[in-house]
PDB file of N, CA and C in Angstrom:
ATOM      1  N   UNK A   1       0.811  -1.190   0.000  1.00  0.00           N
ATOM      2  CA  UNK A   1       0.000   0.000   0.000  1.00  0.00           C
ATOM      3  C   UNK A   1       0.859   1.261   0.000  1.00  0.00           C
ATOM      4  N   UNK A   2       1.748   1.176   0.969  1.00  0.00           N
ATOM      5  CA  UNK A   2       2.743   2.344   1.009  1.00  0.00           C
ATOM      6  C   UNK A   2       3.399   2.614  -0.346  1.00  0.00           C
ATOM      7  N   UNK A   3       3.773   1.656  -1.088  1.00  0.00           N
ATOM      8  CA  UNK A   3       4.210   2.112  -2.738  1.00  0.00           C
ATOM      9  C   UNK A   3       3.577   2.639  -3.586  1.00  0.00           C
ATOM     10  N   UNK A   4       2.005   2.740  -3.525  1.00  0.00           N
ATOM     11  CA  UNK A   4       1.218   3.292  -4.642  1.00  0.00           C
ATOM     12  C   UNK A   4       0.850   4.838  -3.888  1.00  0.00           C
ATOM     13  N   UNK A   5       0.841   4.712  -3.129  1.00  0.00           N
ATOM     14  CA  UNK A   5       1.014   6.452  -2.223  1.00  0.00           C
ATOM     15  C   UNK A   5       1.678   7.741  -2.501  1.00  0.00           C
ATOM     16  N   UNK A   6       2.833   7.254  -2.912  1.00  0.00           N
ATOM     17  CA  UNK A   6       3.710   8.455  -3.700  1.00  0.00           C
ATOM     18  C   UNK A   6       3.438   8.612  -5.395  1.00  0.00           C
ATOM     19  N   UNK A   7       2.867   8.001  -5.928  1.00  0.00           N
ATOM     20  CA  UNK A   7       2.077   8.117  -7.103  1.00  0.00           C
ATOM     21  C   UNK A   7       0.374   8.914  -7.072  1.00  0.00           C
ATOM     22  N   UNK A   8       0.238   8.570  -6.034  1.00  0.00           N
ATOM     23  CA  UNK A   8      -1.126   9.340  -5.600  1.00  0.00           C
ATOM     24  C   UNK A   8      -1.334  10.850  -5.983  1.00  0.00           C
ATOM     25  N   UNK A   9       0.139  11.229  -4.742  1.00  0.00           N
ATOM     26  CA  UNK A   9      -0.445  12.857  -5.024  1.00  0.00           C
ATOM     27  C   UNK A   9       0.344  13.412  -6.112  1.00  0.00           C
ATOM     28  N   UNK A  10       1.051  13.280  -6.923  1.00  0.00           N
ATOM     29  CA  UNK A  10       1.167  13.519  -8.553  1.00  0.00           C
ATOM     30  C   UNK A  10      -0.164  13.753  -9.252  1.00  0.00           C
ATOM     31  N   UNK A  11      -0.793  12.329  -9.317  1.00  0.00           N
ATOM     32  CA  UNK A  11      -2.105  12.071  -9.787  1.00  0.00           C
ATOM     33  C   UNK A  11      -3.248  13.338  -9.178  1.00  0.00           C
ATOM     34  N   UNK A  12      -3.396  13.294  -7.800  1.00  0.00           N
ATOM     35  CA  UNK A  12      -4.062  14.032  -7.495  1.00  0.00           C
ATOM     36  C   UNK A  12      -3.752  15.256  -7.958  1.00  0.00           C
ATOM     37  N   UNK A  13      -2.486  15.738  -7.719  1.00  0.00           N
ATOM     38  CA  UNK A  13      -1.871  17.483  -8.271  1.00  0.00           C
ATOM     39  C   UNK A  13      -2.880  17.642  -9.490  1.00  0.00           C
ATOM     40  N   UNK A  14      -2.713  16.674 -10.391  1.00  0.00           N
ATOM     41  CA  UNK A  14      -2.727  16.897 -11.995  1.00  0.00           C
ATOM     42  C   UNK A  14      -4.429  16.894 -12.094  1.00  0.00           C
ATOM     43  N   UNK A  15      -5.192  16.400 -11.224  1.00  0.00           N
ATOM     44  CA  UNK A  15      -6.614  16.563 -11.322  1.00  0.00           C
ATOM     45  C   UNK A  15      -6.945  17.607 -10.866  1.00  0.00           C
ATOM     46  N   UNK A  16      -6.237  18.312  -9.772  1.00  0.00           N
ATOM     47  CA  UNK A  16      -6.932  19.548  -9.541  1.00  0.00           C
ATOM     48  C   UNK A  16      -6.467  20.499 -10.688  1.00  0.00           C
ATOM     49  N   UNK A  17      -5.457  20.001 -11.129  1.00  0.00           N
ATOM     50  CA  UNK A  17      -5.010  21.211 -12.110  1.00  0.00           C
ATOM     51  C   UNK A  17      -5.635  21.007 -13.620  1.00  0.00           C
ATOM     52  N   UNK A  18      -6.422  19.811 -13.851  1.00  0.00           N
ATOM     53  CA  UNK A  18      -7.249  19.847 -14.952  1.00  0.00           C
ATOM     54  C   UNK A  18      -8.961  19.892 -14.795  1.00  0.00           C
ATOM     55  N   UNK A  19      -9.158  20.255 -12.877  1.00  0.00           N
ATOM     56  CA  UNK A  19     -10.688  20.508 -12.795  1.00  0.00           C
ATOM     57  C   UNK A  19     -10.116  22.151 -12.625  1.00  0.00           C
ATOM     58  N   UNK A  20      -9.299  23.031 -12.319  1.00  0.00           N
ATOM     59  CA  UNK A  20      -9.036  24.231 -11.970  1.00  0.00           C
ATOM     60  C   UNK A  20      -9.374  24.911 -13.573  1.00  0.00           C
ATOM     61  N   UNK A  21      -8.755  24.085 -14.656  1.00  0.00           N
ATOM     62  CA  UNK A  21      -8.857  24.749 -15.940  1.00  0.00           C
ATOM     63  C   UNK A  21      -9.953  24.455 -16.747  1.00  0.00           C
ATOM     64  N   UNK A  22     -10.958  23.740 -16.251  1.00  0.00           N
ATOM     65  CA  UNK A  22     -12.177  23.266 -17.005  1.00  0.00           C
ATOM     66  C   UNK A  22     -12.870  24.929 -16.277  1.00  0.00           C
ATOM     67  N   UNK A  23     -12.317  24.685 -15.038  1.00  0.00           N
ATOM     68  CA  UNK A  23     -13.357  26.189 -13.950  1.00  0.00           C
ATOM     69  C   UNK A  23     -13.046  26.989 -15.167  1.00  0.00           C
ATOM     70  N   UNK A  24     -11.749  27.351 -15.032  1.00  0.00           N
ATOM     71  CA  UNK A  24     -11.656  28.808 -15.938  1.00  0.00           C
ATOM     72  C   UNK A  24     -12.383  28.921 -16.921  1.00  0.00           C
ATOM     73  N   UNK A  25     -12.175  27.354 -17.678  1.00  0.00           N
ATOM     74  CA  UNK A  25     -13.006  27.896 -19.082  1.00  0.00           C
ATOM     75  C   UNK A  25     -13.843  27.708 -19.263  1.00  0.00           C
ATOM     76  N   UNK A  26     -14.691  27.585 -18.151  1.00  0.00           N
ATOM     77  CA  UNK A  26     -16.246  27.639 -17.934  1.00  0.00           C
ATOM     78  C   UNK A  26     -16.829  28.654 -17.504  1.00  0.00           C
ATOM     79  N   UNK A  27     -15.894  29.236 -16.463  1.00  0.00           N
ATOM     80  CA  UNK A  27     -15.976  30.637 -16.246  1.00  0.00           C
ATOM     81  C   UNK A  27     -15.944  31.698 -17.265  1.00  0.00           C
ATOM     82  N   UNK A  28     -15.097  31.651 -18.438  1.00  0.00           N
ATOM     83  CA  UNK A  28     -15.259  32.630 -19.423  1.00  0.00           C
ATOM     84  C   UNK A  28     -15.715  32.437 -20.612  1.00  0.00           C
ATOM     85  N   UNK A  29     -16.479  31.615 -20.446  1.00  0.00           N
ATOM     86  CA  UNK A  29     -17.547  31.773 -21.342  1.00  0.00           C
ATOM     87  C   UNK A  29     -18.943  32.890 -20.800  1.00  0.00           C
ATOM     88  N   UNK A  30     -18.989  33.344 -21.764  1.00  0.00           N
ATOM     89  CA  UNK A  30     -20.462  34.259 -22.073  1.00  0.00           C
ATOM     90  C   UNK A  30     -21.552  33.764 -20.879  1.00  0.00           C
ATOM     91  N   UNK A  31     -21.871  32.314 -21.500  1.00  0.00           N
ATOM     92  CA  UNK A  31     -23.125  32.203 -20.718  1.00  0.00           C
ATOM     93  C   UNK A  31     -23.159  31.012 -19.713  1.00  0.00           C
ATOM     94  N   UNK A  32     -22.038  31.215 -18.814  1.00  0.00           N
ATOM     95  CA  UNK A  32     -21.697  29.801 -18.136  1.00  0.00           C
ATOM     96  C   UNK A  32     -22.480  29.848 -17.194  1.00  0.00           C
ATOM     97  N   UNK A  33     -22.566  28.356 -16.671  1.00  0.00           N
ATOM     98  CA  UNK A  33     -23.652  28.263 -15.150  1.00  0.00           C
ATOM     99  C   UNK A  33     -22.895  28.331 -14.384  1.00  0.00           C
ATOM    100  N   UNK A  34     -23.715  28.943 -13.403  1.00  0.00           N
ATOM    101  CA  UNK A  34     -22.945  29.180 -11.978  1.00  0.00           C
ATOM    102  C   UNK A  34     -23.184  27.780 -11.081  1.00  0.00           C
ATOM    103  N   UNK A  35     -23.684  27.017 -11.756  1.00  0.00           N
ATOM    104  CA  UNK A  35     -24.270  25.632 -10.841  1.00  0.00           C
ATOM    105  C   UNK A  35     -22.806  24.705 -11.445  1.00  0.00           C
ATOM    106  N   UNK A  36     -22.357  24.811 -13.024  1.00  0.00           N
ATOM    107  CA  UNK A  36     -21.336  24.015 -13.362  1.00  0.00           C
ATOM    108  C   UNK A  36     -20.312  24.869 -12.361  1.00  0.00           C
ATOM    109  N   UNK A  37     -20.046  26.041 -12.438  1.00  0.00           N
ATOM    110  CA  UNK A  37     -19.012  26.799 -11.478  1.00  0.00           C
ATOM    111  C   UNK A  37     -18.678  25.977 -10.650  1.00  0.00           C
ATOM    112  N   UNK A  38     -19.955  26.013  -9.438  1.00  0.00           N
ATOM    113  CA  UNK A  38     -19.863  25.787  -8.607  1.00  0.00           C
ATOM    114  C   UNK A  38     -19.469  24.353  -8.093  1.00  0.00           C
ATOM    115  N   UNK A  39     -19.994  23.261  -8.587  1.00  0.00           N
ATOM    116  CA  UNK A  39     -19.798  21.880  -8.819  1.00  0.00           C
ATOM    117  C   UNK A  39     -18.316  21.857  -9.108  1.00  0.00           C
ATOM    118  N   UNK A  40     -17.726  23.061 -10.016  1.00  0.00           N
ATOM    119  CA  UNK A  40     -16.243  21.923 -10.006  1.00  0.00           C
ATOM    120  C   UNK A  40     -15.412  22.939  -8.987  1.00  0.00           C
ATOM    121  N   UNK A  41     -15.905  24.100  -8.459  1.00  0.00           N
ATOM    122  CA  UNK A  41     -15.166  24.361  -6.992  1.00  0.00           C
ATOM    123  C   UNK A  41     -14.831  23.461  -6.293  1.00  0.00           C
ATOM    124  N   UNK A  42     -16.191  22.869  -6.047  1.00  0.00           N
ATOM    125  CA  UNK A  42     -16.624  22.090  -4.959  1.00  0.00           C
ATOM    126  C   UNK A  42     -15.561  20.769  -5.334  1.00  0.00           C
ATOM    127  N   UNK A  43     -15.472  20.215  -6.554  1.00  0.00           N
ATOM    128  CA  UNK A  43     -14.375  19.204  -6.635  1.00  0.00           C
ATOM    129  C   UNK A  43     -13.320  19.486  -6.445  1.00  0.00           C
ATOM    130  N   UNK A  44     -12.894  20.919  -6.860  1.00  0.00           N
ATOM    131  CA  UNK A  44     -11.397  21.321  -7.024  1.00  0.00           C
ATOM    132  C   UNK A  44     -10.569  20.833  -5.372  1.00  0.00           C
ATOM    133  N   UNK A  45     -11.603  21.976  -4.542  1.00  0.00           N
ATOM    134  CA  UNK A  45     -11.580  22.011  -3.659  1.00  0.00           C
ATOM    135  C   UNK A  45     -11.211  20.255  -2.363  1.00  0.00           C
ATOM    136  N   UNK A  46     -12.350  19.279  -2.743  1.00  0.00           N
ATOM    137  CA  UNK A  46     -12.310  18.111  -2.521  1.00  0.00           C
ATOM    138  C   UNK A  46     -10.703  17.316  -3.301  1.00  0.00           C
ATOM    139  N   UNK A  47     -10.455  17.637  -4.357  1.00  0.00           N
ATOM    140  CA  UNK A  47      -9.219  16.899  -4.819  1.00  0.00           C
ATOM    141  C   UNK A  47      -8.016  17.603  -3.577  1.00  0.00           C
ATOM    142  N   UNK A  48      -7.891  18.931  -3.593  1.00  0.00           N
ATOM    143  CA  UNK A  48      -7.103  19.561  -3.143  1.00  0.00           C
ATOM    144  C   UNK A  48      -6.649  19.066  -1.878  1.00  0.00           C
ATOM    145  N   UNK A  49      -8.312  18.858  -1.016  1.00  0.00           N
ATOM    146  CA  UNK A  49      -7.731  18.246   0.861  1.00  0.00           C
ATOM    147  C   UNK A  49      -7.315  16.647   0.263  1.00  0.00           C
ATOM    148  N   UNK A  50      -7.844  15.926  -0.889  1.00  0.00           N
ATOM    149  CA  UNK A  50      -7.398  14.683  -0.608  1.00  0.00           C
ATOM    150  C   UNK A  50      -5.716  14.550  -0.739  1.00  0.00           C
ATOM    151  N   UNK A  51      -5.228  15.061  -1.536  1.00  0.00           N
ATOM    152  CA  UNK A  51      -4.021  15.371  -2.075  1.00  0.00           C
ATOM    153  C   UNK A  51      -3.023  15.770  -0.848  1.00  0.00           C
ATOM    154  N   UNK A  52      -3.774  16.641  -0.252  1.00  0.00           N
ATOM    155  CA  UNK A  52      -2.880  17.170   1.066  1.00  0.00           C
ATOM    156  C   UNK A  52      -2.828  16.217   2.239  1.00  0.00           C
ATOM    157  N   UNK A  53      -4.449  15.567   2.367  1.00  0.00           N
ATOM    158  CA  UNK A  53      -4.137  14.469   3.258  1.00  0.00           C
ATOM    159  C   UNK A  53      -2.905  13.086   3.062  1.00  0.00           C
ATOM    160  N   UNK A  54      -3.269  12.484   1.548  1.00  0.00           N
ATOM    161  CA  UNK A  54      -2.305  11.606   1.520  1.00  0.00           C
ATOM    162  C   UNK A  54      -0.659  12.168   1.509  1.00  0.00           C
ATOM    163  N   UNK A  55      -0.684  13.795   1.002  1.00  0.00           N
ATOM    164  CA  UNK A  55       1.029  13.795   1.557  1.00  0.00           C
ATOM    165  C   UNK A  55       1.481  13.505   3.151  1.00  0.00           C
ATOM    166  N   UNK A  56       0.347  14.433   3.690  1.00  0.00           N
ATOM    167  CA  UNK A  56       0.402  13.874   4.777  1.00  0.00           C
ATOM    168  C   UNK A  56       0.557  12.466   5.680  1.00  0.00           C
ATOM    169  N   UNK A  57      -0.231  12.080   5.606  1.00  0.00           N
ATOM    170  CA  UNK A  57      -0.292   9.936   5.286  1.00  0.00           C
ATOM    171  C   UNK A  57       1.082   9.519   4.743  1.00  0.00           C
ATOM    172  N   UNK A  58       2.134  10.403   3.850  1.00  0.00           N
ATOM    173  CA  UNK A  58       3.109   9.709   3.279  1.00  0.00           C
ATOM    174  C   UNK A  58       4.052  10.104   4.458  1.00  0.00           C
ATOM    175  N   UNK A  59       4.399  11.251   4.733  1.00  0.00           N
ATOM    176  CA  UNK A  59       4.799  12.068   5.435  1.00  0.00           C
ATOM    177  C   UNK A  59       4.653  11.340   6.825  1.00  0.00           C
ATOM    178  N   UNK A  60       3.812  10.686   7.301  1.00  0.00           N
ATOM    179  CA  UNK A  60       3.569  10.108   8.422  1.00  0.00           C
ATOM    180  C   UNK A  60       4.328   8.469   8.770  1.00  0.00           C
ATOM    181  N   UNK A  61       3.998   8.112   7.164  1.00  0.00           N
ATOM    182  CA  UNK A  61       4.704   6.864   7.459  1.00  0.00           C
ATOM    183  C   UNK A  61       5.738   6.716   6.840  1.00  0.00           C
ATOM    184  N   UNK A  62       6.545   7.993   6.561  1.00  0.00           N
ATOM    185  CA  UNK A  62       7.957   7.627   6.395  1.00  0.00           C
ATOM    186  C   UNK A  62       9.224   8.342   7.533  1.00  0.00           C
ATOM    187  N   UNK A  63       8.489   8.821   8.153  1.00  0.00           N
ATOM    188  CA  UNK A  63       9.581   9.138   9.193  1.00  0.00           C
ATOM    189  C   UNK A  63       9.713   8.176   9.916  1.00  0.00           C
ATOM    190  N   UNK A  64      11.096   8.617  10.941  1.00  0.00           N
ATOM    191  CA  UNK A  64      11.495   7.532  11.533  1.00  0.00           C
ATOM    192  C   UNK A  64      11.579   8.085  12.754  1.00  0.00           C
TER     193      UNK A  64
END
């Protein structure tokens, strides 16, 4: 389990950084919903603590 962990938050980085740019360009469009807005905040946001938790989690079980 501990080996697929440090592959995690890469993975995770790269999802918030491809729900962050769907925001934008949903955001500048003309006639965007504020309900799609909001929905991928709300993920961005959710990828972001998971990402931070498992560094954390890595961070935890590799000290000595």
């Amino acid at each position: 389990m501990t080996s697929v962990l440090p592959y995690l938050v890469p993975f995770l980085m790269a999802a918030v950084l491809v729900v962050l740019i769907v925001g934008v360009v949903n955001f500048s469009r003309p006639n965007h919903s504020p309900r799609t807005s909001n929905r991928l905040m709300q993920w961005r946001v959710g990828l972001q603590l998971a990402a931070i938790l498992v560094f954390l989690l890595i961070m935890l079980l590799t000290r000595h």
